[in-house]
N, C-alpha and C. Protein backbone atom coordinates (compact mmCIF):
# COMPACT_ATOMS: atom_id res chain seq x y z
N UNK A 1 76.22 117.78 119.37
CA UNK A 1 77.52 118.12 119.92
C UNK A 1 78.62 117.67 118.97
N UNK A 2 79.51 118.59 118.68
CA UNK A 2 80.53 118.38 117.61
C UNK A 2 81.76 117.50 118.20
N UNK A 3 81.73 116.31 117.86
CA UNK A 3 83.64 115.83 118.50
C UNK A 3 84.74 116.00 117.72
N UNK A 4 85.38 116.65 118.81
CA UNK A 4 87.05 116.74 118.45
C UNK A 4 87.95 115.45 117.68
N UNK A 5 88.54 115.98 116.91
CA UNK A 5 89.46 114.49 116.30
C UNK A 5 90.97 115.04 116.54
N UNK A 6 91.15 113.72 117.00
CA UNK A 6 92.90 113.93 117.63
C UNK A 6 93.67 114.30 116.49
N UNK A 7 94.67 114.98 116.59
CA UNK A 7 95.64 114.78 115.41
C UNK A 7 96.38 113.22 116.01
N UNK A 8 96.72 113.09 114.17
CA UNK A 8 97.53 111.64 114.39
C UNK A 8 99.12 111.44 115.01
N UNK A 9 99.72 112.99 114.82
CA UNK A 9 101.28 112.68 116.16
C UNK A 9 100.54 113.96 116.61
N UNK A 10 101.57 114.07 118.10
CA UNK A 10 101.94 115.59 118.49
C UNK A 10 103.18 115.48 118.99
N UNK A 11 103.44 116.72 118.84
CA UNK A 11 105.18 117.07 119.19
C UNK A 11 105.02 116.81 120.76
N UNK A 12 106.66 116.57 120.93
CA UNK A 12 106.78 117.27 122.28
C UNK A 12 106.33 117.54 123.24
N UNK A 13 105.83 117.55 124.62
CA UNK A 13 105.41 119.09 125.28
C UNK A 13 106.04 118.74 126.63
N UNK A 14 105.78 120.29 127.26
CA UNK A 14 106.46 120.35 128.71
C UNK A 14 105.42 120.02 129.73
N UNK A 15 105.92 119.38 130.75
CA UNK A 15 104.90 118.80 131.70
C UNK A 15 105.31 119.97 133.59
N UNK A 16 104.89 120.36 134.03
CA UNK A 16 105.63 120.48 134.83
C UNK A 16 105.10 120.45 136.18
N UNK A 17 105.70 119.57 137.13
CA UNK A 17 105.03 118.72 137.77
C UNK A 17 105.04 119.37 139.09
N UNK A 18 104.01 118.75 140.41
CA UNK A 18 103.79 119.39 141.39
C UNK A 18 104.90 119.91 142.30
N UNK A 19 106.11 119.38 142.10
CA UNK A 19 107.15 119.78 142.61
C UNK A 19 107.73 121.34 141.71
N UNK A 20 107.41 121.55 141.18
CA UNK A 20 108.07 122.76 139.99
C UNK A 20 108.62 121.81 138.85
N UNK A 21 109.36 120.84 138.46
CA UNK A 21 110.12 120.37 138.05
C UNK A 21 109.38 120.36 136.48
N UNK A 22 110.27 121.05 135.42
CA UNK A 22 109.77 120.68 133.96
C UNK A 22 110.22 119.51 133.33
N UNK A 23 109.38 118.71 133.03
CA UNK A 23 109.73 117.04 132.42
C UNK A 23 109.08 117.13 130.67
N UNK A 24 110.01 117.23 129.73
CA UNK A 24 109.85 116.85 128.33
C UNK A 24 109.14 115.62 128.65
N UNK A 25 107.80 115.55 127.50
CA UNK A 25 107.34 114.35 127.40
C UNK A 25 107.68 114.07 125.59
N UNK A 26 108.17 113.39 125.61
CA UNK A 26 108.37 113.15 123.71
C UNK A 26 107.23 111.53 122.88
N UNK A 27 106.17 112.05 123.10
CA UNK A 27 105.79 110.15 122.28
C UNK A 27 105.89 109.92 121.07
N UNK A 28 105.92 108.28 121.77
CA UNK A 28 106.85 107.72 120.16
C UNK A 28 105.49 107.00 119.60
N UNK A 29 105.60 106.65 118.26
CA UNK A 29 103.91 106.74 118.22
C UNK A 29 104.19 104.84 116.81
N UNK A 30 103.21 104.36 117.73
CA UNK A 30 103.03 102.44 116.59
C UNK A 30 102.69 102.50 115.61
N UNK A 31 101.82 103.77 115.63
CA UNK A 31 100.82 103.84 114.23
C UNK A 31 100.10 105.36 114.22
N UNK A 32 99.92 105.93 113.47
CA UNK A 32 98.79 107.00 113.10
C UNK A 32 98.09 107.16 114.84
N UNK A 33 98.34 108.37 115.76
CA UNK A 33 97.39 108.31 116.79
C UNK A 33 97.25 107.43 118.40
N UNK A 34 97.80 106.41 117.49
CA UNK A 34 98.59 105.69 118.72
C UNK A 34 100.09 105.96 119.51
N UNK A 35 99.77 105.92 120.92
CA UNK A 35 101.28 106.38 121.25
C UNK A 35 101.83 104.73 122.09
N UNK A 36 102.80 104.50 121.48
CA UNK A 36 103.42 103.39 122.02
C UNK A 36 103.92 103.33 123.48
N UNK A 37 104.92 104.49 123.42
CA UNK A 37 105.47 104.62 124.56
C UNK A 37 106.11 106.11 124.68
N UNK A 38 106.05 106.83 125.52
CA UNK A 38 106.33 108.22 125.71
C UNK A 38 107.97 108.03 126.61
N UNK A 39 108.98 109.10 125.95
CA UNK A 39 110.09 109.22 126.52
C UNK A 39 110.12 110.49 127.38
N UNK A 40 110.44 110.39 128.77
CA UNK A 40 110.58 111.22 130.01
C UNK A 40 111.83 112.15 129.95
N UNK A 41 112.29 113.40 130.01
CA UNK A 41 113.66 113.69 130.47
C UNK A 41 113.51 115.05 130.76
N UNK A 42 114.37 115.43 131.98
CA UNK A 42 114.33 117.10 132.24
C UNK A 42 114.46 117.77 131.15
N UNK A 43 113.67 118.90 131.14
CA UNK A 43 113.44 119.81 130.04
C UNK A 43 114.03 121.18 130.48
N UNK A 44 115.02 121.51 131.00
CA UNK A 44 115.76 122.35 131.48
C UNK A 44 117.39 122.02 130.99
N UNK A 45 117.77 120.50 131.04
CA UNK A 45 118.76 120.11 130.92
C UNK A 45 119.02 119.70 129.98
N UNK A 46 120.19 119.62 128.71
CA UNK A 46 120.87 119.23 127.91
C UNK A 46 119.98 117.79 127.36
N UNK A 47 119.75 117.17 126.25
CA UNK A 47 119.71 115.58 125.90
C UNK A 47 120.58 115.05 126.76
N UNK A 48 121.74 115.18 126.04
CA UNK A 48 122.82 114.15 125.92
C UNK A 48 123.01 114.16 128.15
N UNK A 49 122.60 114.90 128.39
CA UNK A 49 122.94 114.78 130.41
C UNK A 49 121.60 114.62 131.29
N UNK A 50 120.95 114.94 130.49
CA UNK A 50 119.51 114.71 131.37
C UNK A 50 119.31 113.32 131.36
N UNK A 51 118.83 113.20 132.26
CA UNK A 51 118.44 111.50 132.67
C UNK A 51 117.13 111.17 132.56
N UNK A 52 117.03 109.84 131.73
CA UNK A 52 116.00 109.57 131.10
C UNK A 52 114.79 108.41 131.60
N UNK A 53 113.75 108.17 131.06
CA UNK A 53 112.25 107.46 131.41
C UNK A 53 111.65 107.06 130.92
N UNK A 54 110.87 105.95 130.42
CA UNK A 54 110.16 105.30 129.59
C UNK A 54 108.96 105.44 129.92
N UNK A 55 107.77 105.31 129.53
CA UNK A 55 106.11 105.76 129.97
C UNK A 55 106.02 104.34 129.12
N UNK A 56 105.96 102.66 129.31
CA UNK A 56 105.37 102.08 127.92
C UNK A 56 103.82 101.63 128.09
N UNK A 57 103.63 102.41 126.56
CA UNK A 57 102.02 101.50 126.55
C UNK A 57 101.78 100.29 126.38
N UNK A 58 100.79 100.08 124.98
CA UNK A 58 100.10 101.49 124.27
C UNK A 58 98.63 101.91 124.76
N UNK A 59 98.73 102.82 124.27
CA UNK A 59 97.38 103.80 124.46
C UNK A 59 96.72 104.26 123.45
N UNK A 60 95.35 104.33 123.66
CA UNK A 60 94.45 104.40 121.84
C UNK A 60 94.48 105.71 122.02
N UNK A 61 94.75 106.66 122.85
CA UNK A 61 94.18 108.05 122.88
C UNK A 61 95.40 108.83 123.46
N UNK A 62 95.49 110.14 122.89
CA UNK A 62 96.81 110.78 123.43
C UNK A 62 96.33 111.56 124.86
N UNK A 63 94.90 111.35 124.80
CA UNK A 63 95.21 111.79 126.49
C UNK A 63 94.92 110.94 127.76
N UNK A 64 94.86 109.44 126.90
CA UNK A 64 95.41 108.43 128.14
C UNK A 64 96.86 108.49 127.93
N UNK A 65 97.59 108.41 127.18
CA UNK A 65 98.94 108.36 126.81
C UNK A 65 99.35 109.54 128.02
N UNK A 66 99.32 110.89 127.52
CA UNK A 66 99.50 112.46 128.46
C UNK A 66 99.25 111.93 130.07
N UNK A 67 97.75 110.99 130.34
CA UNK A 67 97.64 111.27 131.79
C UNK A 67 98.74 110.21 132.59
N UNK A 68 99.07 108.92 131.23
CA UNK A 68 100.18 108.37 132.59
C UNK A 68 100.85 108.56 132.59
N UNK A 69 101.87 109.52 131.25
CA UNK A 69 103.01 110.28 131.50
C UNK A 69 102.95 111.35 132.56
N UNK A 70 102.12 112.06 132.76
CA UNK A 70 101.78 113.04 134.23
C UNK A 70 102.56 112.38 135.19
N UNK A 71 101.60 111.28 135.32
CA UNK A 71 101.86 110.24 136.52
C UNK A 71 103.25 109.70 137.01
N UNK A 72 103.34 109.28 135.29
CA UNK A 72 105.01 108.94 136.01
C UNK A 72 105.79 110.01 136.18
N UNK A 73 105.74 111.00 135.70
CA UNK A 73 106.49 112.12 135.65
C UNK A 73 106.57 112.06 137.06
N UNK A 74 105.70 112.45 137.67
CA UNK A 74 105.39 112.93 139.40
C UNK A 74 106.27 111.80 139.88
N UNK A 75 105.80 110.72 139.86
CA UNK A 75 106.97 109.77 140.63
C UNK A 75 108.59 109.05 140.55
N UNK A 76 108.75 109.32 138.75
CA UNK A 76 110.10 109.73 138.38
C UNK A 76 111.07 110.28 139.55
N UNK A 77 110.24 112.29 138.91
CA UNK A 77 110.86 113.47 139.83
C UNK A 77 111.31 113.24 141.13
N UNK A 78 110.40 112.50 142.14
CA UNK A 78 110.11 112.10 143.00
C UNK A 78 111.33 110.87 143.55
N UNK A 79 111.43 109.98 142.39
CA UNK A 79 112.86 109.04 142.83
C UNK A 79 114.19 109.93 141.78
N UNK A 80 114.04 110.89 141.41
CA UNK A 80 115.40 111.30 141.00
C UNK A 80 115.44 112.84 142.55
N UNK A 81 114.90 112.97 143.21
CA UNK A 81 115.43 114.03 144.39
C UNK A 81 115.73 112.98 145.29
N UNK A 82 114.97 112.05 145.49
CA UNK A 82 115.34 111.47 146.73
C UNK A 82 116.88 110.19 146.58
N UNK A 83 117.17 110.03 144.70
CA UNK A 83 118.52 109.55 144.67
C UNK A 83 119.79 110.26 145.14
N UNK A 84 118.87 111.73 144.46
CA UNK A 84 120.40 113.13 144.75
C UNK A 84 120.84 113.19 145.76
C-alpha cells in the first residue's frame, strides 16, 4: 500500500460548517508540515471586519490540525449567533 506524503504548507481553505456558515481556515505553520496554530474568520466578509479565532496547537499532521479547526469552527459560529 502506497502512503500519501503531506505537503509541507497548504493554503487557505473554506470550511463550511453545519450551520451553512463559511469559516476561512488560514494555518500558520512552526516548521515544514507542522501547523502551529490555525487563524478562524468569516469567509464571506472583508479581513479588516470579519471577526476573528485562534485554533492553537501544535499538531504533527494537517489533518489533526483541519479536524480541530472544524471543531472550533462549529462552536465559534455557534458563540458569534448567539452574541448577535
Amino acid at each position: 500500500m502506497q502512503q500519501s506524503v503531506e505537503p509541507e504548507f497548504m493554503a487557505p481553505s473554506e470550511y463550511l460548517t453545519s450551520t451553512g456558515v463559511a469559516v476561512l481556515m488560514s494555518p500558520r505553520y512552526i516548521a515544514p508540515g507542522k501547523v502551529g496554530e490555525v487563524l478562524l474568520s468569516l469567509a464571506k466578509v472583508p479581513a479588516g471586519v470579519s471577526p476573528l479565532d485562534v485554533v492553537v496547537g501544535p499538531w504533527e499532521s494537517h489533518e489533526e490540525a483541519f479536524q480541530a479547526s472544524h471543531d472550533a469552527a462549529e462552536r465559534w459560529v455557534e458563540r458569534l449567533d448567539h452574541d448577535a
